[in-house]
PDB file of N, CA and C in Angstrom:
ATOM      1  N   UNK A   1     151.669 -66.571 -43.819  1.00  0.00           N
ATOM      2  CA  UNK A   1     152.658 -65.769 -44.519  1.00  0.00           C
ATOM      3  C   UNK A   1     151.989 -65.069 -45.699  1.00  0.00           C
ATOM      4  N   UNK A   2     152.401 -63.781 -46.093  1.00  0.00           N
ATOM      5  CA  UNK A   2     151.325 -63.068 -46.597  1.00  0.00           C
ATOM      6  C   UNK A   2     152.049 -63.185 -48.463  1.00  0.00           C
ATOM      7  N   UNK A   3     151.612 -63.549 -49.608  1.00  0.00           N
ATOM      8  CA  UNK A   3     151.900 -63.646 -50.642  1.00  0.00           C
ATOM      9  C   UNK A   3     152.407 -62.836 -51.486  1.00  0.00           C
ATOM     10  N   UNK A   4     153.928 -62.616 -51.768  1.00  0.00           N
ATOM     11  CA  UNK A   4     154.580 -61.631 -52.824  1.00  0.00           C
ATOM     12  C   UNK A   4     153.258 -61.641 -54.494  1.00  0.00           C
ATOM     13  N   UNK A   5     153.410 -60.384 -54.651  1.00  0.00           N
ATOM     14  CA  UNK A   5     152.592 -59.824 -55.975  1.00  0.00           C
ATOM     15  C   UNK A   5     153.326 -60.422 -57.005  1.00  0.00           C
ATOM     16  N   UNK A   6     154.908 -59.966 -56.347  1.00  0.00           N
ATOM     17  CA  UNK A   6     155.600 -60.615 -57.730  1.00  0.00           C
ATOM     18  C   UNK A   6     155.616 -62.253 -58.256  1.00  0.00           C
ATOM     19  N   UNK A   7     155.364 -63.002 -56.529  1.00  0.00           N
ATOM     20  CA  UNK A   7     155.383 -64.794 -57.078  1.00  0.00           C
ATOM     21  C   UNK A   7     154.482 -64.732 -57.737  1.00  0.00           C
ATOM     22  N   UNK A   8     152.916 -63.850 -57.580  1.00  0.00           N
ATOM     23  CA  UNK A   8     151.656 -64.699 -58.202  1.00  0.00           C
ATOM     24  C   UNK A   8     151.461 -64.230 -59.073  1.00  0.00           C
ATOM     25  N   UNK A   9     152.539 -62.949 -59.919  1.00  0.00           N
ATOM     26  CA  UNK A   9     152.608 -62.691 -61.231  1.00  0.00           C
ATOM     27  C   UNK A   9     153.220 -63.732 -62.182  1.00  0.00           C
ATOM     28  N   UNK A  10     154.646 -63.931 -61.690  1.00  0.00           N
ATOM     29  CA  UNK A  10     155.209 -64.817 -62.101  1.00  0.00           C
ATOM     30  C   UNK A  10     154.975 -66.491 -62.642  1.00  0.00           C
ATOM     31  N   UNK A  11     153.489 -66.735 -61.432  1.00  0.00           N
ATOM     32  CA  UNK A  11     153.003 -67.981 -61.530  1.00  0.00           C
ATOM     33  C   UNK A  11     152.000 -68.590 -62.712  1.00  0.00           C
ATOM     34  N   UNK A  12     151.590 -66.954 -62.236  1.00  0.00           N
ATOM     35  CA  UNK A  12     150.230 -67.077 -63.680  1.00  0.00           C
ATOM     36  C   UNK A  12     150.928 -66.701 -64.775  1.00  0.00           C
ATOM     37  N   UNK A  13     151.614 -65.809 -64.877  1.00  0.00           N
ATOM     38  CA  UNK A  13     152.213 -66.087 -66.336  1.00  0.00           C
ATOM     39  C   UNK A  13     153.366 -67.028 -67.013  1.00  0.00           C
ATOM     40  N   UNK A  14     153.498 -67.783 -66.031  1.00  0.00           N
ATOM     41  CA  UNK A  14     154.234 -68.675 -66.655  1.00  0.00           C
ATOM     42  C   UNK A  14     156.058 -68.846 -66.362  1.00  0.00           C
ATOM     43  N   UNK A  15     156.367 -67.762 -65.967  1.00  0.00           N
ATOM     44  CA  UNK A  15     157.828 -67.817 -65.240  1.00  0.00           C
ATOM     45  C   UNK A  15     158.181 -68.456 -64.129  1.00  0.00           C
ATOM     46  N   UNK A  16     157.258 -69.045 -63.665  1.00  0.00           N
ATOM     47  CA  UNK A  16     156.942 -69.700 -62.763  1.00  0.00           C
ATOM     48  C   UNK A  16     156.218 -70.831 -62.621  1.00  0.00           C
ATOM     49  N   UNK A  17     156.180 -72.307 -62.420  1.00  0.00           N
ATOM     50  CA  UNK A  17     155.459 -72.902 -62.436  1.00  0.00           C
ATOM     51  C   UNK A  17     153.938 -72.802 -60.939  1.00  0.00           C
ATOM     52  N   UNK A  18     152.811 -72.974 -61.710  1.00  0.00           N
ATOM     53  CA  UNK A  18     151.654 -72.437 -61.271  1.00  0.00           C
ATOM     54  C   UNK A  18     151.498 -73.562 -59.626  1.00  0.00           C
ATOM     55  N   UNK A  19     151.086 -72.620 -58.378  1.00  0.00           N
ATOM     56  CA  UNK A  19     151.178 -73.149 -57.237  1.00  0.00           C
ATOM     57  C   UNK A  19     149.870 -73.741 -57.056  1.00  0.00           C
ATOM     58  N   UNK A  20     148.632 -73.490 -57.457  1.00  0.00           N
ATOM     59  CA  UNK A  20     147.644 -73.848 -57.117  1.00  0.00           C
ATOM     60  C   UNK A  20     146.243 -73.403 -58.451  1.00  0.00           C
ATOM     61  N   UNK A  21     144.996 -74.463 -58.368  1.00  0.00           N
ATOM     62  CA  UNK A  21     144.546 -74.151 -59.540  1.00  0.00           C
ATOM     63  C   UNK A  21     143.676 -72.821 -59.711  1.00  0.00           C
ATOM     64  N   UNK A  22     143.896 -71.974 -58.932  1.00  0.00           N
ATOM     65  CA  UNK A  22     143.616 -70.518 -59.827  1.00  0.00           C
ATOM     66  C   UNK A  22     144.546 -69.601 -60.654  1.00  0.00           C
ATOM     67  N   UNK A  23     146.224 -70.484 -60.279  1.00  0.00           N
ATOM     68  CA  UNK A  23     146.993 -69.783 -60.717  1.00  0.00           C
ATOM     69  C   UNK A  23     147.202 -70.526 -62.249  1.00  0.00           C
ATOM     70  N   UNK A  24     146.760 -71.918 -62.181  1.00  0.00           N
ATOM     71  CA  UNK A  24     146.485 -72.759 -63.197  1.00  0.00           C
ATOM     72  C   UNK A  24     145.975 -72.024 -64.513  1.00  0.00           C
ATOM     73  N   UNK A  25     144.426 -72.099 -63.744  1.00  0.00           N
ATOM     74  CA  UNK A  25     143.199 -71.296 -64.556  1.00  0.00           C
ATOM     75  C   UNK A  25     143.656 -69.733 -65.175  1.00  0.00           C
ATOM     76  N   UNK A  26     144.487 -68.911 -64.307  1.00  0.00           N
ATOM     77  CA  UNK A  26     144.662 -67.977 -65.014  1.00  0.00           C
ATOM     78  C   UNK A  26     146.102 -68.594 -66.039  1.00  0.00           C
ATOM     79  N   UNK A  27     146.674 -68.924 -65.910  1.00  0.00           N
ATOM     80  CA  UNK A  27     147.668 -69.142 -67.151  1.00  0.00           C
ATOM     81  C   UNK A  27     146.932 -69.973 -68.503  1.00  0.00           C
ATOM     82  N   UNK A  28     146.187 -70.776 -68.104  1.00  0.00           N
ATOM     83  CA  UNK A  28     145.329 -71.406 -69.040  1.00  0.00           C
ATOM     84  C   UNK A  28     144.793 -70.131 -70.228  1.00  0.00           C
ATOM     85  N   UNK A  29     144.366 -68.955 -69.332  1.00  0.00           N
ATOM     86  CA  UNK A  29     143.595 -67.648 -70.123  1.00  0.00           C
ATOM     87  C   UNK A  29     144.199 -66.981 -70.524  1.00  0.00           C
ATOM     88  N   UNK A  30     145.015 -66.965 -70.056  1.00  0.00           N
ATOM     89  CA  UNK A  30     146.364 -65.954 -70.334  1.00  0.00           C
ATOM     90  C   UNK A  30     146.783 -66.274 -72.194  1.00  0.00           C
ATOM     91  N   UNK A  31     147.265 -67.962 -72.083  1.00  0.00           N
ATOM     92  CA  UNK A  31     147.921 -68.364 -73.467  1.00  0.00           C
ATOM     93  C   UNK A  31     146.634 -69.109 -74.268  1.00  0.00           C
ATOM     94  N   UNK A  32     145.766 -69.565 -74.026  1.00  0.00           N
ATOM     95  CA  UNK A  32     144.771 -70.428 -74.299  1.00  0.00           C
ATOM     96  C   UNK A  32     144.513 -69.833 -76.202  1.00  0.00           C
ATOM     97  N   UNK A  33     144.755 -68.830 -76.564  1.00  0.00           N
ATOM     98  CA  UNK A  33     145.276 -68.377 -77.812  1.00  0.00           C
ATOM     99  C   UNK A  33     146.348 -68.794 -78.534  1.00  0.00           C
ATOM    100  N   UNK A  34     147.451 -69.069 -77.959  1.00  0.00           N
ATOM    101  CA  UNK A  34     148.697 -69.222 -78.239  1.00  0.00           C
ATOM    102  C   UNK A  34     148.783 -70.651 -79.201  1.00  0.00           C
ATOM    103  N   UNK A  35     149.281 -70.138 -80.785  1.00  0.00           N
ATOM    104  CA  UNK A  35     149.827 -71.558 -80.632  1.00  0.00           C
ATOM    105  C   UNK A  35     150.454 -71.813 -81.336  1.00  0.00           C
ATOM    106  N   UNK A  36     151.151 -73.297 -80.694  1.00  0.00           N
ATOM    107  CA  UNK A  36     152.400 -74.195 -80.533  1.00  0.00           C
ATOM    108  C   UNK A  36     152.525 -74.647 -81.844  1.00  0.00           C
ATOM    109  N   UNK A  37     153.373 -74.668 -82.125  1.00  0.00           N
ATOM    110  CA  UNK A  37     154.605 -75.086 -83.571  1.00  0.00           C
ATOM    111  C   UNK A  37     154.558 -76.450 -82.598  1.00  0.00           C
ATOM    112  N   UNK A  38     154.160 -77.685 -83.202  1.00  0.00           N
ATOM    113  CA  UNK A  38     154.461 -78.570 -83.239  1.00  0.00           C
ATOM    114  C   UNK A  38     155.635 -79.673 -83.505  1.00  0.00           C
ATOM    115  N   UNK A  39     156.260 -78.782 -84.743  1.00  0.00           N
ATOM    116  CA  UNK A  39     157.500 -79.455 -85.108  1.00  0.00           C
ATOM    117  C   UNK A  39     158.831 -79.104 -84.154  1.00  0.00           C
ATOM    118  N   UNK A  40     158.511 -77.821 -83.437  1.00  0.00           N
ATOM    119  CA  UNK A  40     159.453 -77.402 -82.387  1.00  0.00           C
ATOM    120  C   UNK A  40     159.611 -78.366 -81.596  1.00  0.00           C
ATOM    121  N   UNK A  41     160.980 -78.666 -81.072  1.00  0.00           N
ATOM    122  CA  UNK A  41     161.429 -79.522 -80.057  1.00  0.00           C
ATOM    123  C   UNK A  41     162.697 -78.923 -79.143  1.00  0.00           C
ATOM    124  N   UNK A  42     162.906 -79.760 -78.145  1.00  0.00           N
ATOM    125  CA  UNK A  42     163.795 -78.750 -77.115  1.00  0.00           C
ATOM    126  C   UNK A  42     164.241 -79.805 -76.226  1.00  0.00           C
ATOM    127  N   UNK A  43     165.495 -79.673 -76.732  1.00  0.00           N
ATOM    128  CA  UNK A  43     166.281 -80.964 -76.486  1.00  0.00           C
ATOM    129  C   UNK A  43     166.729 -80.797 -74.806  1.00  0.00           C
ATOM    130  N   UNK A  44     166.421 -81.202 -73.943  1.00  0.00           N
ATOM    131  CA  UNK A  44     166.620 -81.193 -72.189  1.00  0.00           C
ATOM    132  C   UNK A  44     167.499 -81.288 -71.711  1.00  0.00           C
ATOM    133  N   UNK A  45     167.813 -82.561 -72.392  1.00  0.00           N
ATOM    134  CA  UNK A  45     169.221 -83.377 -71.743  1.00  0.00           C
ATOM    135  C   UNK A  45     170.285 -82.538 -73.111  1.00  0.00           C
ATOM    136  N   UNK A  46     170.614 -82.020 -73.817  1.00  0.00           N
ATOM    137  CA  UNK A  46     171.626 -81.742 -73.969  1.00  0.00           C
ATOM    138  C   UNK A  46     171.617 -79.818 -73.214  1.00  0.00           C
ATOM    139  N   UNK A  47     170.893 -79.751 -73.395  1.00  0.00           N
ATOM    140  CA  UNK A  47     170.723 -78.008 -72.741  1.00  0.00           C
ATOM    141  C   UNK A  47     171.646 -79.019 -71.034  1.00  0.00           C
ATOM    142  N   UNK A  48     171.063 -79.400 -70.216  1.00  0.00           N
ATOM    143  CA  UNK A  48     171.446 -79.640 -68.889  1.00  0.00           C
ATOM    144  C   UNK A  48     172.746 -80.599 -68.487  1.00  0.00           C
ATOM    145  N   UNK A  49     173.139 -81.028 -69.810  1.00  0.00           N
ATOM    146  CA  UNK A  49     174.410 -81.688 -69.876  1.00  0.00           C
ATOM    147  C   UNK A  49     175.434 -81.167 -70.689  1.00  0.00           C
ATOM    148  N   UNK A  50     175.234 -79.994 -70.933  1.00  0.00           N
ATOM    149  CA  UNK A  50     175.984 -78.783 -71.481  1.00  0.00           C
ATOM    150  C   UNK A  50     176.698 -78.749 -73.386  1.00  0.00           C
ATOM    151  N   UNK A  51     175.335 -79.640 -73.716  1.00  0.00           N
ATOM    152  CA  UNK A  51     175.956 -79.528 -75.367  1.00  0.00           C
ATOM    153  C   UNK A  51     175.262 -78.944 -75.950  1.00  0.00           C
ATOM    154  N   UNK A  52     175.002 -77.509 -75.348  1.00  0.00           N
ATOM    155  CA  UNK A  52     174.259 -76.106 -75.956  1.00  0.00           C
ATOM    156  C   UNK A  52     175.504 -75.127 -76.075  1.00  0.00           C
ATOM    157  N   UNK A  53     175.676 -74.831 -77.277  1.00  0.00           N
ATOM    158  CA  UNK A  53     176.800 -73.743 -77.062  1.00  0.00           C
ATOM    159  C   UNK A  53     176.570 -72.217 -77.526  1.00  0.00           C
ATOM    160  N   UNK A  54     176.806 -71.320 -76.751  1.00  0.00           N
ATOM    161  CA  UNK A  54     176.163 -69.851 -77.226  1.00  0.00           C
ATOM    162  C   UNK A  54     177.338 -69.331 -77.823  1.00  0.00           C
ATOM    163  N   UNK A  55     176.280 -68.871 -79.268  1.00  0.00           N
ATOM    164  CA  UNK A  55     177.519 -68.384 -80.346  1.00  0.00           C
ATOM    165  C   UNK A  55     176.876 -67.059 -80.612  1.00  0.00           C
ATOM    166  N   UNK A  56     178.231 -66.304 -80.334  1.00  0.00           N
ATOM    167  CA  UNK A  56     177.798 -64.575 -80.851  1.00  0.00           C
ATOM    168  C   UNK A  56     178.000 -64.696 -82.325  1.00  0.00           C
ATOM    169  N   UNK A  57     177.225 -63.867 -82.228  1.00  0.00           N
ATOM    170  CA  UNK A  57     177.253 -62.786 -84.067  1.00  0.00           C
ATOM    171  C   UNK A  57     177.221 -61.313 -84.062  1.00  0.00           C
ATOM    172  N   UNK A  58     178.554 -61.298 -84.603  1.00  0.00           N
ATOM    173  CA  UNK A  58     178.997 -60.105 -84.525  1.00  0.00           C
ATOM    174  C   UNK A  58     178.624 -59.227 -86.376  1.00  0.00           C
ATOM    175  N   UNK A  59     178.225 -58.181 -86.154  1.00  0.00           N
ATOM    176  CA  UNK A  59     178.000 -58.009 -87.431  1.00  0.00           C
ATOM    177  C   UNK A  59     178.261 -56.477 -87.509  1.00  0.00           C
ATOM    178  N   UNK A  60     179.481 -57.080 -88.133  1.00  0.00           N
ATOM    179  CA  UNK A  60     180.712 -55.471 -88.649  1.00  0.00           C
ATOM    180  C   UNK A  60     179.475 -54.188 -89.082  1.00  0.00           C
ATOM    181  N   UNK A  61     180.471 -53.335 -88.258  1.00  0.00           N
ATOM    182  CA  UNK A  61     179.675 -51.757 -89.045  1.00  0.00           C
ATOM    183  C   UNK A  61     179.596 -51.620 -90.556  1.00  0.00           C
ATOM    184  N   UNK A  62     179.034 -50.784 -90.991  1.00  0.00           N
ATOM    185  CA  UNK A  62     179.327 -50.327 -92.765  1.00  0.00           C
ATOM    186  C   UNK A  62     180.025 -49.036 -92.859  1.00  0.00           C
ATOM    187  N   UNK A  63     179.726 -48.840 -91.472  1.00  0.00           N
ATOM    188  CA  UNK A  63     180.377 -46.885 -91.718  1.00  0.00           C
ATOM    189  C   UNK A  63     181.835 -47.339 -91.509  1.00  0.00           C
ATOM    190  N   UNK A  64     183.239 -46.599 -91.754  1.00  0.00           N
ATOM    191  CA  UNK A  64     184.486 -46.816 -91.097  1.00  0.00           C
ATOM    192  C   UNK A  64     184.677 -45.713 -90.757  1.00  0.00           C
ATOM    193  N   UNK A  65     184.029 -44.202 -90.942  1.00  0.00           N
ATOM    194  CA  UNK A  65     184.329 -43.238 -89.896  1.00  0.00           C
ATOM    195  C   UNK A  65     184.382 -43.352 -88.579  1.00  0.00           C
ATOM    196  N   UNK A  66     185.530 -42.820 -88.615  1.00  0.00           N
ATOM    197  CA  UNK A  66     186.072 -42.435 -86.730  1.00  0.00           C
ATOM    198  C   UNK A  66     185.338 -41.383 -86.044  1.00  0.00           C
ATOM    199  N   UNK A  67     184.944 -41.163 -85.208  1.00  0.00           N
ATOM    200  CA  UNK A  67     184.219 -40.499 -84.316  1.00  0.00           C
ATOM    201  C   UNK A  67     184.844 -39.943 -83.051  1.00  0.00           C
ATOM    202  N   UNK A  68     185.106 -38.628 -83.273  1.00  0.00           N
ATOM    203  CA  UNK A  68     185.887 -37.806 -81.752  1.00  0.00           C
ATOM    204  C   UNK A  68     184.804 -37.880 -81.197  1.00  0.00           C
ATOM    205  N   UNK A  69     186.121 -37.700 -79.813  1.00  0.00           N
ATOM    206  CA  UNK A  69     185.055 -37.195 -78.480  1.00  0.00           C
ATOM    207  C   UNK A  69     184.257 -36.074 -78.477  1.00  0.00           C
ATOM    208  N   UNK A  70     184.474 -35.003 -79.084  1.00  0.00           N
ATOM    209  CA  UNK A  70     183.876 -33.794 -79.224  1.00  0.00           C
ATOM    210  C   UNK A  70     182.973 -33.884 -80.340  1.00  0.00           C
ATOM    211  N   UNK A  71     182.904 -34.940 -81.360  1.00  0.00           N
ATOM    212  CA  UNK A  71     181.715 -35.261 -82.413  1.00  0.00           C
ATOM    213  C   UNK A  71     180.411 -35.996 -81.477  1.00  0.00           C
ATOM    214  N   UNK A  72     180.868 -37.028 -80.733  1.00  0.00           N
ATOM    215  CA  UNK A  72     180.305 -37.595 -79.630  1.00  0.00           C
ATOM    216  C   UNK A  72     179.501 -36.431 -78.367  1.00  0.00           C
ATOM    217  N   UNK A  73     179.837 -35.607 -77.721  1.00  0.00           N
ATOM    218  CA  UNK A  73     179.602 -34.370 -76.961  1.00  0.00           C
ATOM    219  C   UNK A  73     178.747 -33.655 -78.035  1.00  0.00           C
ATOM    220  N   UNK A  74     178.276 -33.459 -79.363  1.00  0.00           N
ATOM    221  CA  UNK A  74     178.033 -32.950 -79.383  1.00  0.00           C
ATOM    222  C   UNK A  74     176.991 -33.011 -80.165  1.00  0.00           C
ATOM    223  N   UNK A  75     176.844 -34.452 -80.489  1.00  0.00           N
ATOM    224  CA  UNK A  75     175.822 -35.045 -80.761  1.00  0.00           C
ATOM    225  C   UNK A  75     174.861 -35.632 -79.273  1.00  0.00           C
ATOM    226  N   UNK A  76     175.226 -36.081 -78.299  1.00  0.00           N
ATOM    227  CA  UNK A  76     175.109 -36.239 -77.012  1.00  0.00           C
ATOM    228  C   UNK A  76     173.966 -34.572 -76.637  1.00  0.00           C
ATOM    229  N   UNK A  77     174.479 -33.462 -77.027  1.00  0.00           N
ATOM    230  CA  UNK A  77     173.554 -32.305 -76.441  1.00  0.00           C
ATOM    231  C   UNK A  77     172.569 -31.733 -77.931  1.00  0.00           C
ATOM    232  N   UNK A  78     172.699 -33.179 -78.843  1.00  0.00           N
ATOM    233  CA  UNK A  78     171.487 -32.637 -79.827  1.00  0.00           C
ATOM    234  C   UNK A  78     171.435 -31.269 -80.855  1.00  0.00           C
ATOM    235  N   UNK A  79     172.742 -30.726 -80.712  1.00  0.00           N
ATOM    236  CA  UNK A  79     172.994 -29.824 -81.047  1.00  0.00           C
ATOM    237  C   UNK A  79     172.066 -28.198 -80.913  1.00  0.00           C
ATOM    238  N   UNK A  80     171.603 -28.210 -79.829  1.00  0.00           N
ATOM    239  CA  UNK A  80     170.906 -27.451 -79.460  1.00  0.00           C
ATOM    240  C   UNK A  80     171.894 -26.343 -78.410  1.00  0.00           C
ATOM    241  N   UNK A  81     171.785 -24.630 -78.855  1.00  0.00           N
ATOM    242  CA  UNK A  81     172.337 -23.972 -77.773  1.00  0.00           C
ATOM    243  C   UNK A  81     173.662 -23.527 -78.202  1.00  0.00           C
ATOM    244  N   UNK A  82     174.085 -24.396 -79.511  1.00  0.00           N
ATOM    245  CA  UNK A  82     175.652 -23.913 -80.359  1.00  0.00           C
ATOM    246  C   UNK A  82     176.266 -22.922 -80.332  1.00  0.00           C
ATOM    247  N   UNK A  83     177.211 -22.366 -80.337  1.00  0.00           N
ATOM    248  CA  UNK A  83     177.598 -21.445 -80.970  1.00  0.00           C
ATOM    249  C   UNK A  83     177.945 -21.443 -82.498  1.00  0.00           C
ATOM    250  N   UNK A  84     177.725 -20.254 -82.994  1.00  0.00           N
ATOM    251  CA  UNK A  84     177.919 -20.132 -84.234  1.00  0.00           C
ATOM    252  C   UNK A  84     179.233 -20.702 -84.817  1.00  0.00           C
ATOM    253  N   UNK A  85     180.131 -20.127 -84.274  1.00  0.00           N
ATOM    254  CA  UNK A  85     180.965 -20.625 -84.749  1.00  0.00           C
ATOM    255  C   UNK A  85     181.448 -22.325 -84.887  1.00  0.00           C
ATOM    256  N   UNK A  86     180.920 -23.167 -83.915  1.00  0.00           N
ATOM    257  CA  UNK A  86     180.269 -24.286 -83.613  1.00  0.00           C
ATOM    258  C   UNK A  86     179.825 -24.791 -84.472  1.00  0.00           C
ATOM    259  N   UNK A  87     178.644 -24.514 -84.956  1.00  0.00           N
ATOM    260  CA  UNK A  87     177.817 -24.683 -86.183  1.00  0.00           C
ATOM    261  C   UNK A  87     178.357 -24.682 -87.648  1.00  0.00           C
ATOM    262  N   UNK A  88     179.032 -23.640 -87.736  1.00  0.00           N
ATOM    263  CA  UNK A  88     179.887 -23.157 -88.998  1.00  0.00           C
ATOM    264  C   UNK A  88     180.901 -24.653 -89.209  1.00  0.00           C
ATOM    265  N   UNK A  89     181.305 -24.956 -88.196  1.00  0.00           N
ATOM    266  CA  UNK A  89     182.329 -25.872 -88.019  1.00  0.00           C
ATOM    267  C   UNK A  89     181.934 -27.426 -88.900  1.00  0.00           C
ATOM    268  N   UNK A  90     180.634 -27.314 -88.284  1.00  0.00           N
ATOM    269  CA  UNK A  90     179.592 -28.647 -88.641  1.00  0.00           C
ATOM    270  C   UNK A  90     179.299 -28.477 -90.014  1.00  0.00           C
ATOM    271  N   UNK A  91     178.868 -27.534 -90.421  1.00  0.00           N
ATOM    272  CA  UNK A  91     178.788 -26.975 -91.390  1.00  0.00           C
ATOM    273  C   UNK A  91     179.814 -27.847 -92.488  1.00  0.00           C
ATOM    274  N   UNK A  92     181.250 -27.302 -92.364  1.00  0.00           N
ATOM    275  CA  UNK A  92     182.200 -27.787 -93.319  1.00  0.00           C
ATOM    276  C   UNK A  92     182.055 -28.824 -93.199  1.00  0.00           C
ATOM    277  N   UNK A  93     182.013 -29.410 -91.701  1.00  0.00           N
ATOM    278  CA  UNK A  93     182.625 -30.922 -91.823  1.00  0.00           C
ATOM    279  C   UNK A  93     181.541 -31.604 -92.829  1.00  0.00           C
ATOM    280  N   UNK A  94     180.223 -31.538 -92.517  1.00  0.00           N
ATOM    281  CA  UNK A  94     179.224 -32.023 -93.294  1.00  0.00           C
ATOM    282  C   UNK A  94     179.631 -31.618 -94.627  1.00  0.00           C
ATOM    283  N   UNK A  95     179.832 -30.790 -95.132  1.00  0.00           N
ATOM    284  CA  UNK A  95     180.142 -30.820 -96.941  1.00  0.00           C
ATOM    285  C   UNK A  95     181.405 -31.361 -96.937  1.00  0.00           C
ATOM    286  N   UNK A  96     182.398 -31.553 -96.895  1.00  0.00           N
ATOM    287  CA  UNK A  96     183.571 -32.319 -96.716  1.00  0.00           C
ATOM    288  C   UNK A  96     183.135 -33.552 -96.550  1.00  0.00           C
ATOM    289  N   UNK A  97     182.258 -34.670 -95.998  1.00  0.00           N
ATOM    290  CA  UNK A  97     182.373 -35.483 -95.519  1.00  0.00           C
ATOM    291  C   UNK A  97     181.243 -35.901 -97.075  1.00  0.00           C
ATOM    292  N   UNK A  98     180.060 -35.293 -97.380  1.00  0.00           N
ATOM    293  CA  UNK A  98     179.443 -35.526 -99.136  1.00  0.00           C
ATOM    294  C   UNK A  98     180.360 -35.260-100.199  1.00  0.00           C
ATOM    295  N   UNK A  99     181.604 -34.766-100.157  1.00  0.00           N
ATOM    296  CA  UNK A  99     182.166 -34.676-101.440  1.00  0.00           C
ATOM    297  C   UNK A  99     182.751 -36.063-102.000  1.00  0.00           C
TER     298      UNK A  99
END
């Protein structure tokens, strides 16, 4: 059976546990730099007995401007290609929006 590129990427670098010792030897070279925080630990049995709990963090905007669809569109095309009158528009809103 002929060997996926992707298993024996996976093996040697480590996403994978290594099938045989060249795949060994190259992960050895790969991290053989790397190093380990000692005081780090990684608790097994509670990760696999489910007393890991994933907590979001949500972290509020600062801006509270609202944003149209057509502020959106038209930032979306970079503002390239406008029409003037278009522009003019941006124009105010931008000094209106520094006062």
């Amino acid at each position: 059976m002929k060997e996926s590129i992707i298993d024996l990427l996976l093996s040697r670098t480590g996403y994978l546990p290594p099938r045989n010792e060249k795949e060994m030897k190259a992960f050895e070279s790969i991290y053989s730099r790397v190093e380990i925080d000692e005081s780090f630990h990684v608790d097994v049995d509670k990760i696999v007995n489910g007393g890991c709990q994933y907590k979001t963090n949500v972290v509020p905007m600062t801006s509270t401007r609202r944003f149209s669809q057509n502020d959106l569109r038209l930032a979306a095309r970079n503002f390239g290609n406008l029409p003037e009158d278009v522009i003019e528009k941006l124009k105010k809103q931008h000094k209106n929006d520094g006062d």
